[in-house]
PDB file of N, CA and C in Angstrom:
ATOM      1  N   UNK A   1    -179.374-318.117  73.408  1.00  0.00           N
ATOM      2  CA  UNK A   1    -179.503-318.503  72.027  1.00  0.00           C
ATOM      3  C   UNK A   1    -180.834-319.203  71.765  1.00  0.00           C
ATOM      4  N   UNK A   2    -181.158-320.007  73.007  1.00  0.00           N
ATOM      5  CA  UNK A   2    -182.616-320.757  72.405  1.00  0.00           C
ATOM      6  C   UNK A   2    -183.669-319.837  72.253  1.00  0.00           C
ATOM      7  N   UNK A   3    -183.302-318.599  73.387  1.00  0.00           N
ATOM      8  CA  UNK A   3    -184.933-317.900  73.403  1.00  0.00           C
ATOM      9  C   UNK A   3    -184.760-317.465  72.037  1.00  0.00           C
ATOM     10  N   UNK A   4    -184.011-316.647  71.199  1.00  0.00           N
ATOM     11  CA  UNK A   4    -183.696-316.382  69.713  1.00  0.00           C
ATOM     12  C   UNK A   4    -184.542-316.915  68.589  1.00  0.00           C
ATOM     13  N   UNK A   5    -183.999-318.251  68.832  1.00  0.00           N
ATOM     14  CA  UNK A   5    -184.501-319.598  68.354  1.00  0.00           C
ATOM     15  C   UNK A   5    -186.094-318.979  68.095  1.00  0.00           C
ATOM     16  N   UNK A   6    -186.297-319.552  68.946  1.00  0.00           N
ATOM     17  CA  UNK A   6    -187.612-319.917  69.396  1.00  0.00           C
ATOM     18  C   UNK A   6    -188.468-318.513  68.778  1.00  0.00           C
ATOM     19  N   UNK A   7    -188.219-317.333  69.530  1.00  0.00           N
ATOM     20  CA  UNK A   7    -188.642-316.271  69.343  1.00  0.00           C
ATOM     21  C   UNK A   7    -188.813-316.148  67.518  1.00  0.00           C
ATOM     22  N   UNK A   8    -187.577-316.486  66.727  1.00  0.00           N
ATOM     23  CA  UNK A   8    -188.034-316.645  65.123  1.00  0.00           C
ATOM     24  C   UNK A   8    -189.021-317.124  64.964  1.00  0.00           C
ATOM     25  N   UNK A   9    -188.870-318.612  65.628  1.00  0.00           N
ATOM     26  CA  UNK A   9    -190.217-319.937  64.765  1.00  0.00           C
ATOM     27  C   UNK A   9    -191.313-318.771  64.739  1.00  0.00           C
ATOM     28  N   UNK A  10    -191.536-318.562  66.532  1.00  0.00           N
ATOM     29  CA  UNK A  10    -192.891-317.919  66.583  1.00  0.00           C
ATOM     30  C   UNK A  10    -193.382-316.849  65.424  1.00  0.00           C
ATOM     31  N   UNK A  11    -192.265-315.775  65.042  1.00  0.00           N
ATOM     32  CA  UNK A  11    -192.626-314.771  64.167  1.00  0.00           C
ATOM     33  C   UNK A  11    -192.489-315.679  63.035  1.00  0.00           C
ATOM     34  N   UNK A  12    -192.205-316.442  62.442  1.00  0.00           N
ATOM     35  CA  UNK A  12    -192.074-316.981  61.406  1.00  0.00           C
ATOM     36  C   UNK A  12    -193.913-317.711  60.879  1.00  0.00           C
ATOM     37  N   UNK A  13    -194.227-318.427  62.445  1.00  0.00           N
ATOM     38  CA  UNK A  13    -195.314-319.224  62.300  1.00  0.00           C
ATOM     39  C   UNK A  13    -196.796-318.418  62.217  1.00  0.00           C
ATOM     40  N   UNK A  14    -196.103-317.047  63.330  1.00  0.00           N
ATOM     41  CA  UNK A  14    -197.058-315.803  63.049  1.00  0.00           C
ATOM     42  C   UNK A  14    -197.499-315.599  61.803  1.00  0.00           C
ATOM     43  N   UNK A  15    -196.705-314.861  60.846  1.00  0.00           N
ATOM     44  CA  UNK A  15    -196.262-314.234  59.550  1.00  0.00           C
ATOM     45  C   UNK A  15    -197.141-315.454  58.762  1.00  0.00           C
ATOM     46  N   UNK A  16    -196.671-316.793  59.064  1.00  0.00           N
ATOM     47  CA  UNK A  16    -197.751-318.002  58.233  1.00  0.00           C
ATOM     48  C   UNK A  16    -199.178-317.759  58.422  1.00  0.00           C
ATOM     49  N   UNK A  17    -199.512-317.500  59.377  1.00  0.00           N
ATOM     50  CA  UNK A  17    -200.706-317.494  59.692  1.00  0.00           C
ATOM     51  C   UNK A  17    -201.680-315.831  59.308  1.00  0.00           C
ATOM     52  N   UNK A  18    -200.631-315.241  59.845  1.00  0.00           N
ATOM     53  CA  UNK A  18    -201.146-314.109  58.744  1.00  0.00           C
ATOM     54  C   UNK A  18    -202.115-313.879  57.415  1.00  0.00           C
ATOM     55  N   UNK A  19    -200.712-314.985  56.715  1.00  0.00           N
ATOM     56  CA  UNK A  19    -200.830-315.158  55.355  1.00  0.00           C
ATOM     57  C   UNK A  19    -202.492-316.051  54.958  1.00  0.00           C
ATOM     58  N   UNK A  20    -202.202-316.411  55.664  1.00  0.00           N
ATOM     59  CA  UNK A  20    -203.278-317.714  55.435  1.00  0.00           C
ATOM     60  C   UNK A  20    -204.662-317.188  55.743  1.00  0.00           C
ATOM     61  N   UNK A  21    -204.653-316.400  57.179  1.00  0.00           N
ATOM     62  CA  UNK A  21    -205.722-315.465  57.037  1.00  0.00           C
ATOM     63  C   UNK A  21    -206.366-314.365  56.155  1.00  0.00           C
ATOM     64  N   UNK A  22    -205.589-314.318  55.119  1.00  0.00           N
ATOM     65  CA  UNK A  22    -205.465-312.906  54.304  1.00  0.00           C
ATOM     66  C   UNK A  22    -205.915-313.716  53.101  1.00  0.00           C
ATOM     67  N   UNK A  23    -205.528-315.109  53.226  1.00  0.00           N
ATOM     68  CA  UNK A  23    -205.885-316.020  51.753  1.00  0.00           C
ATOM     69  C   UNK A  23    -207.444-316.671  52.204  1.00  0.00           C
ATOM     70  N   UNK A  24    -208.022-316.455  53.811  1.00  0.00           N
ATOM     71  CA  UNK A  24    -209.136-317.232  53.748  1.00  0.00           C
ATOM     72  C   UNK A  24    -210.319-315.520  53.394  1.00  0.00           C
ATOM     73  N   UNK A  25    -209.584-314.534  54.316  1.00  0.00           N
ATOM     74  CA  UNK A  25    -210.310-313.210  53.792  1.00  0.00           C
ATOM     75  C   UNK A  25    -210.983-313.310  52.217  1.00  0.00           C
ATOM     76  N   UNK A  26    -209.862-313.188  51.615  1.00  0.00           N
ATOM     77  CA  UNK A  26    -210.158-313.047  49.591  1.00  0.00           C
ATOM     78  C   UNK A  26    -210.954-314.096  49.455  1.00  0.00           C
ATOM     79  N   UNK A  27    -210.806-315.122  49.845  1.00  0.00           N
ATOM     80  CA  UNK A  27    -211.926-316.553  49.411  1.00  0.00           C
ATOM     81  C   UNK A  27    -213.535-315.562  49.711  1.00  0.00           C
ATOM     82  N   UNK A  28    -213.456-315.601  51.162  1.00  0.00           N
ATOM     83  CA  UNK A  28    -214.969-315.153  51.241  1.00  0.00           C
ATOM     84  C   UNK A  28    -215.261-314.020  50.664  1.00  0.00           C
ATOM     85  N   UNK A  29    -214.045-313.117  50.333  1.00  0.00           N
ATOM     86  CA  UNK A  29    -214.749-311.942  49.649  1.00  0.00           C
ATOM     87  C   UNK A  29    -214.854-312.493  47.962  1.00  0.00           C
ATOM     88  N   UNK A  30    -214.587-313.418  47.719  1.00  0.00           N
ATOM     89  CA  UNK A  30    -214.859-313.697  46.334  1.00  0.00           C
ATOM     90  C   UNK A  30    -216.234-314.932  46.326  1.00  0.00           C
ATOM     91  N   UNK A  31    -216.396-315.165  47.529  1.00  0.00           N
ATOM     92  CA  UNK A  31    -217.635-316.409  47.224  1.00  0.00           C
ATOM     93  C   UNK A  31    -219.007-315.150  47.589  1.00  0.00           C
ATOM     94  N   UNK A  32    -218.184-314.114  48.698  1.00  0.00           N
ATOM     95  CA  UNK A  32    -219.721-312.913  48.590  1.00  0.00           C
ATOM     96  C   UNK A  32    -219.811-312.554  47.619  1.00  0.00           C
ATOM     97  N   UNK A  33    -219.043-312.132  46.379  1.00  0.00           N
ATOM     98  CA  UNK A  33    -218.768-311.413  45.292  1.00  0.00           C
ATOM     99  C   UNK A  33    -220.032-312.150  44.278  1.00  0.00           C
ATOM    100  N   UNK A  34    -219.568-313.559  44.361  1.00  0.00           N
ATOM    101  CA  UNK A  34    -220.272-314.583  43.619  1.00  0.00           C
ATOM    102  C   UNK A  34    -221.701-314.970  44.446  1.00  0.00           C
ATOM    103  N   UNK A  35    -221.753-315.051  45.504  1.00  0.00           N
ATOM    104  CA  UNK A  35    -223.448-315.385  45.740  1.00  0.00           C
ATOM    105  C   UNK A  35    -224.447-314.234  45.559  1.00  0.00           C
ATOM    106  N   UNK A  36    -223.551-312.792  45.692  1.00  0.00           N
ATOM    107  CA  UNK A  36    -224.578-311.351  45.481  1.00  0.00           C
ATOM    108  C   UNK A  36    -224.774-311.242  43.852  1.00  0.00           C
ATOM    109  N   UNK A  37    -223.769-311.806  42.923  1.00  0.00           N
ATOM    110  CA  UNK A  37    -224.345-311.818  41.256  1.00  0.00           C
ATOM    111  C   UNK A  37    -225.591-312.986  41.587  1.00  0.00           C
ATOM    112  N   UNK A  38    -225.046-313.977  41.857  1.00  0.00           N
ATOM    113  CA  UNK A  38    -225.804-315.808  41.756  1.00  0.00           C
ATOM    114  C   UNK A  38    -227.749-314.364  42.722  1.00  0.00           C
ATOM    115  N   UNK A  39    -227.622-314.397  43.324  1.00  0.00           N
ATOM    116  CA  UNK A  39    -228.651-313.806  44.039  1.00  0.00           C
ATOM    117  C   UNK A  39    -229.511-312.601  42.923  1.00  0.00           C
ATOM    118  N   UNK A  40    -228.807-311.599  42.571  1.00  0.00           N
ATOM    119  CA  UNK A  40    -229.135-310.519  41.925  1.00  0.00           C
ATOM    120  C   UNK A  40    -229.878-311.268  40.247  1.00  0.00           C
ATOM    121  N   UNK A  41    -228.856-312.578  39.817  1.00  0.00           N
ATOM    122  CA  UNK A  41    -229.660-313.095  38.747  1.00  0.00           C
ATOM    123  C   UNK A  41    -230.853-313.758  38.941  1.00  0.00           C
ATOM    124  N   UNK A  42    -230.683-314.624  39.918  1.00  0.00           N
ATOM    125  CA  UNK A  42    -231.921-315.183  40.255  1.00  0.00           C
ATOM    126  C   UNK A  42    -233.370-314.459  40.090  1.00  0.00           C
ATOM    127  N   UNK A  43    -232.973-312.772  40.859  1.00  0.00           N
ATOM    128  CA  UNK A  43    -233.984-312.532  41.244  1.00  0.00           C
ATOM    129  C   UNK A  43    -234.531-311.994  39.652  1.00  0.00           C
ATOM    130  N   UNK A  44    -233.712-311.744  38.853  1.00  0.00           N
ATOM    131  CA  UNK A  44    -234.120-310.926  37.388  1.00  0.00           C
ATOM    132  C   UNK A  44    -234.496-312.153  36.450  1.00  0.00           C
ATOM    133  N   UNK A  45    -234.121-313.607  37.393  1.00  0.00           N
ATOM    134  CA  UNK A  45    -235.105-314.923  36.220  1.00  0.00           C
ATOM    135  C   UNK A  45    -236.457-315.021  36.377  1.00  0.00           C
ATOM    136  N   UNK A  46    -236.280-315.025  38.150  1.00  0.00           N
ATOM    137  CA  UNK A  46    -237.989-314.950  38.171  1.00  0.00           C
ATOM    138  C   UNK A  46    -238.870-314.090  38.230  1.00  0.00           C
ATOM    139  N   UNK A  47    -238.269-312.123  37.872  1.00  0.00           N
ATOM    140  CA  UNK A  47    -239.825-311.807  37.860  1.00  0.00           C
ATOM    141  C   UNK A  47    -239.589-311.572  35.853  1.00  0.00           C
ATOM    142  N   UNK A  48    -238.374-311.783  35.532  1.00  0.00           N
ATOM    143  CA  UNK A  48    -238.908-311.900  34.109  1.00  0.00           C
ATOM    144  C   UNK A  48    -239.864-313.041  33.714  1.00  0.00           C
ATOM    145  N   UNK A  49    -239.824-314.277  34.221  1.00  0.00           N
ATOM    146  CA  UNK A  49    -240.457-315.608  34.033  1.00  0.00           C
ATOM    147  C   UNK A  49    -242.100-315.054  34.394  1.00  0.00           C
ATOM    148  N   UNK A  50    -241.587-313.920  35.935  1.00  0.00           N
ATOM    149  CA  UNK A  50    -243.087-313.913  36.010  1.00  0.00           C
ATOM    150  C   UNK A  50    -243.738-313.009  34.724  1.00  0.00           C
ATOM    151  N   UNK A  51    -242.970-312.116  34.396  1.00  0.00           N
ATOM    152  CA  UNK A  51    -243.591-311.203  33.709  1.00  0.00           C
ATOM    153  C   UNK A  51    -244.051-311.496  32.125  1.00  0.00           C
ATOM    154  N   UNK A  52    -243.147-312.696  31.822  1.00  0.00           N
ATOM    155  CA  UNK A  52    -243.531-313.253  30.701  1.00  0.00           C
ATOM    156  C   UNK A  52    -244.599-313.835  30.567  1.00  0.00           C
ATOM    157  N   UNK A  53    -244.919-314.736  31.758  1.00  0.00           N
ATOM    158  CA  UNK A  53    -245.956-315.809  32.078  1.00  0.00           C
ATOM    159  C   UNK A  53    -247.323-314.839  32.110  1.00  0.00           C
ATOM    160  N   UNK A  54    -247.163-313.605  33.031  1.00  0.00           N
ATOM    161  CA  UNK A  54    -248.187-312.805  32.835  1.00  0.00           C
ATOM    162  C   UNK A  54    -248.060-312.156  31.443  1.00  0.00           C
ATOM    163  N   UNK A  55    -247.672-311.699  30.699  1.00  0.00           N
ATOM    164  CA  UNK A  55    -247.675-311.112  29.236  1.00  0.00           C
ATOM    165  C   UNK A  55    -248.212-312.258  28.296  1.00  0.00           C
ATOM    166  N   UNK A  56    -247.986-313.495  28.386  1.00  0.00           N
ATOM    167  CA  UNK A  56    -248.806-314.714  27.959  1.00  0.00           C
ATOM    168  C   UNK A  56    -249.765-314.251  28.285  1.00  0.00           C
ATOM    169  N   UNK A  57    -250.001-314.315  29.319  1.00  0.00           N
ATOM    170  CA  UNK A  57    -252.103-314.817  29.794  1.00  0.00           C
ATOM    171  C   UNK A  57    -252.528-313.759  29.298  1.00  0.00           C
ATOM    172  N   UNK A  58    -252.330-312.321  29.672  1.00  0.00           N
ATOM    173  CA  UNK A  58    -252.723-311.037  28.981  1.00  0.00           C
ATOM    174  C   UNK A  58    -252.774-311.180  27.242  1.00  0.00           C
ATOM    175  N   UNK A  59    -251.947-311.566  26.705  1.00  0.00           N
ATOM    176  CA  UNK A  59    -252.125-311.774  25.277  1.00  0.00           C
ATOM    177  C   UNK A  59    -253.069-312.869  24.886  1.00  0.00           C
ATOM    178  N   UNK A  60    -253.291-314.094  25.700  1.00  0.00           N
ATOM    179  CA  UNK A  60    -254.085-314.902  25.064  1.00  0.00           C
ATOM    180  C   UNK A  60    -255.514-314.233  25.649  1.00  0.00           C
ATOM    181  N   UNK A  61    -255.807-313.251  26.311  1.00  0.00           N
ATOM    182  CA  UNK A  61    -257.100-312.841  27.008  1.00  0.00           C
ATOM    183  C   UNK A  61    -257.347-311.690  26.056  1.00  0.00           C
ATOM    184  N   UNK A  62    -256.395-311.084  25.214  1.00  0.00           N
ATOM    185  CA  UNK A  62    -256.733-309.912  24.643  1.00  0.00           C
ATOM    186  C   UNK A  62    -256.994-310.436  23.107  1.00  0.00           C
ATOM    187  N   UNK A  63    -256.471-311.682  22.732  1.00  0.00           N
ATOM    188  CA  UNK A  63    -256.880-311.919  21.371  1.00  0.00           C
ATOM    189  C   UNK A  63    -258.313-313.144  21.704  1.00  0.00           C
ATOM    190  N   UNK A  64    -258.394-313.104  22.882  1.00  0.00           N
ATOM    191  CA  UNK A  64    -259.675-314.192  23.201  1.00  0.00           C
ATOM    192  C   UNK A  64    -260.828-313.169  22.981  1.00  0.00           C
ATOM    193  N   UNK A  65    -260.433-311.732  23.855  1.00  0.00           N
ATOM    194  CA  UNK A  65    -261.315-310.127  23.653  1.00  0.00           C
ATOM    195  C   UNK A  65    -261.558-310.370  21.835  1.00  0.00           C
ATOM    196  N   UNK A  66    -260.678-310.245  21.437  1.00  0.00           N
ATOM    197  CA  UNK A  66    -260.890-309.518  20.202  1.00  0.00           C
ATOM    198  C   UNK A  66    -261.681-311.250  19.096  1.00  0.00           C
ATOM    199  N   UNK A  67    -261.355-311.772  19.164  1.00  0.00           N
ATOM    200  CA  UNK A  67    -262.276-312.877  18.291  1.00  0.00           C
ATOM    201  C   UNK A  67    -263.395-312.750  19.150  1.00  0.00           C
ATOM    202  N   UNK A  68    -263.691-312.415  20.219  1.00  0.00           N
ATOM    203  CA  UNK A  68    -265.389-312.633  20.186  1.00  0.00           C
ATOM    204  C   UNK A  68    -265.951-311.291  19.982  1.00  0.00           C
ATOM    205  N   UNK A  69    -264.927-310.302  20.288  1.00  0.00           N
ATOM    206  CA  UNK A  69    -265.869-309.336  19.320  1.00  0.00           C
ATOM    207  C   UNK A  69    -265.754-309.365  18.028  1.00  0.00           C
ATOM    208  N   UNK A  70    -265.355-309.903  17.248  1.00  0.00           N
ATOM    209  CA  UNK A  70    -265.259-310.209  15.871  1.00  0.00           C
ATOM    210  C   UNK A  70    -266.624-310.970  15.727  1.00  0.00           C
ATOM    211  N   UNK A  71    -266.610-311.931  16.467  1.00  0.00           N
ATOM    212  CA  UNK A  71    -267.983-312.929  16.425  1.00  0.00           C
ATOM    213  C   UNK A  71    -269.278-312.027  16.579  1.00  0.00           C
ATOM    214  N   UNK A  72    -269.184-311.364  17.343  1.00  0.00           N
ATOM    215  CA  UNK A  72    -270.333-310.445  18.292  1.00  0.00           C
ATOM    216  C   UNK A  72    -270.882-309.362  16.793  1.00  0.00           C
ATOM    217  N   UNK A  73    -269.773-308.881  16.136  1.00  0.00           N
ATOM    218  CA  UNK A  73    -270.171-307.793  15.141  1.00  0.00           C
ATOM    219  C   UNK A  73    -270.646-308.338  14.043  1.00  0.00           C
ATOM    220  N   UNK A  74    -270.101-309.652  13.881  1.00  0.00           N
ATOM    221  CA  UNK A  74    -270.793-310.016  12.532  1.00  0.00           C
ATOM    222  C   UNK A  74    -272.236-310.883  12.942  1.00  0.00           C
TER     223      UNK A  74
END
């Protein structure tokens, strides 16, 4: 009767642990889920930031172009 016993807990404590493994699985597949967006945005802040920052300088260099040729013709 004890080995019985005993033999449950074990499948019982098994079956817990199972579980628990299957609940730490989904965690990490939901924190990869979340650091590959967190990652993928990042990377679309900074080359928009860059691309803005360069579309600035290009615009202030192309209306800097164009007032001195304004100056230059008259």
């Amino acid at each position: 009767m004890s080995l019985d016993v005993t033999l449950e807990n074990l499948n019982a404590t098994l079956q817990q642990i199972s579980e628990l493994l299957r609940t730490v699985e989904i965690a990490i597949l939901i924190v990869a889920v979340a650091l590959s967006i967190l990652l993928i945005g990042m990377t679309a802040i900074c080359y928009y930031s860059k691309y803005k920052k360069y579309s600035l300088l290009r615009g202030d260099c192309q209306r800097h172009n164009t007032a001195h040729l304004l100056v230059s013709d008259a």
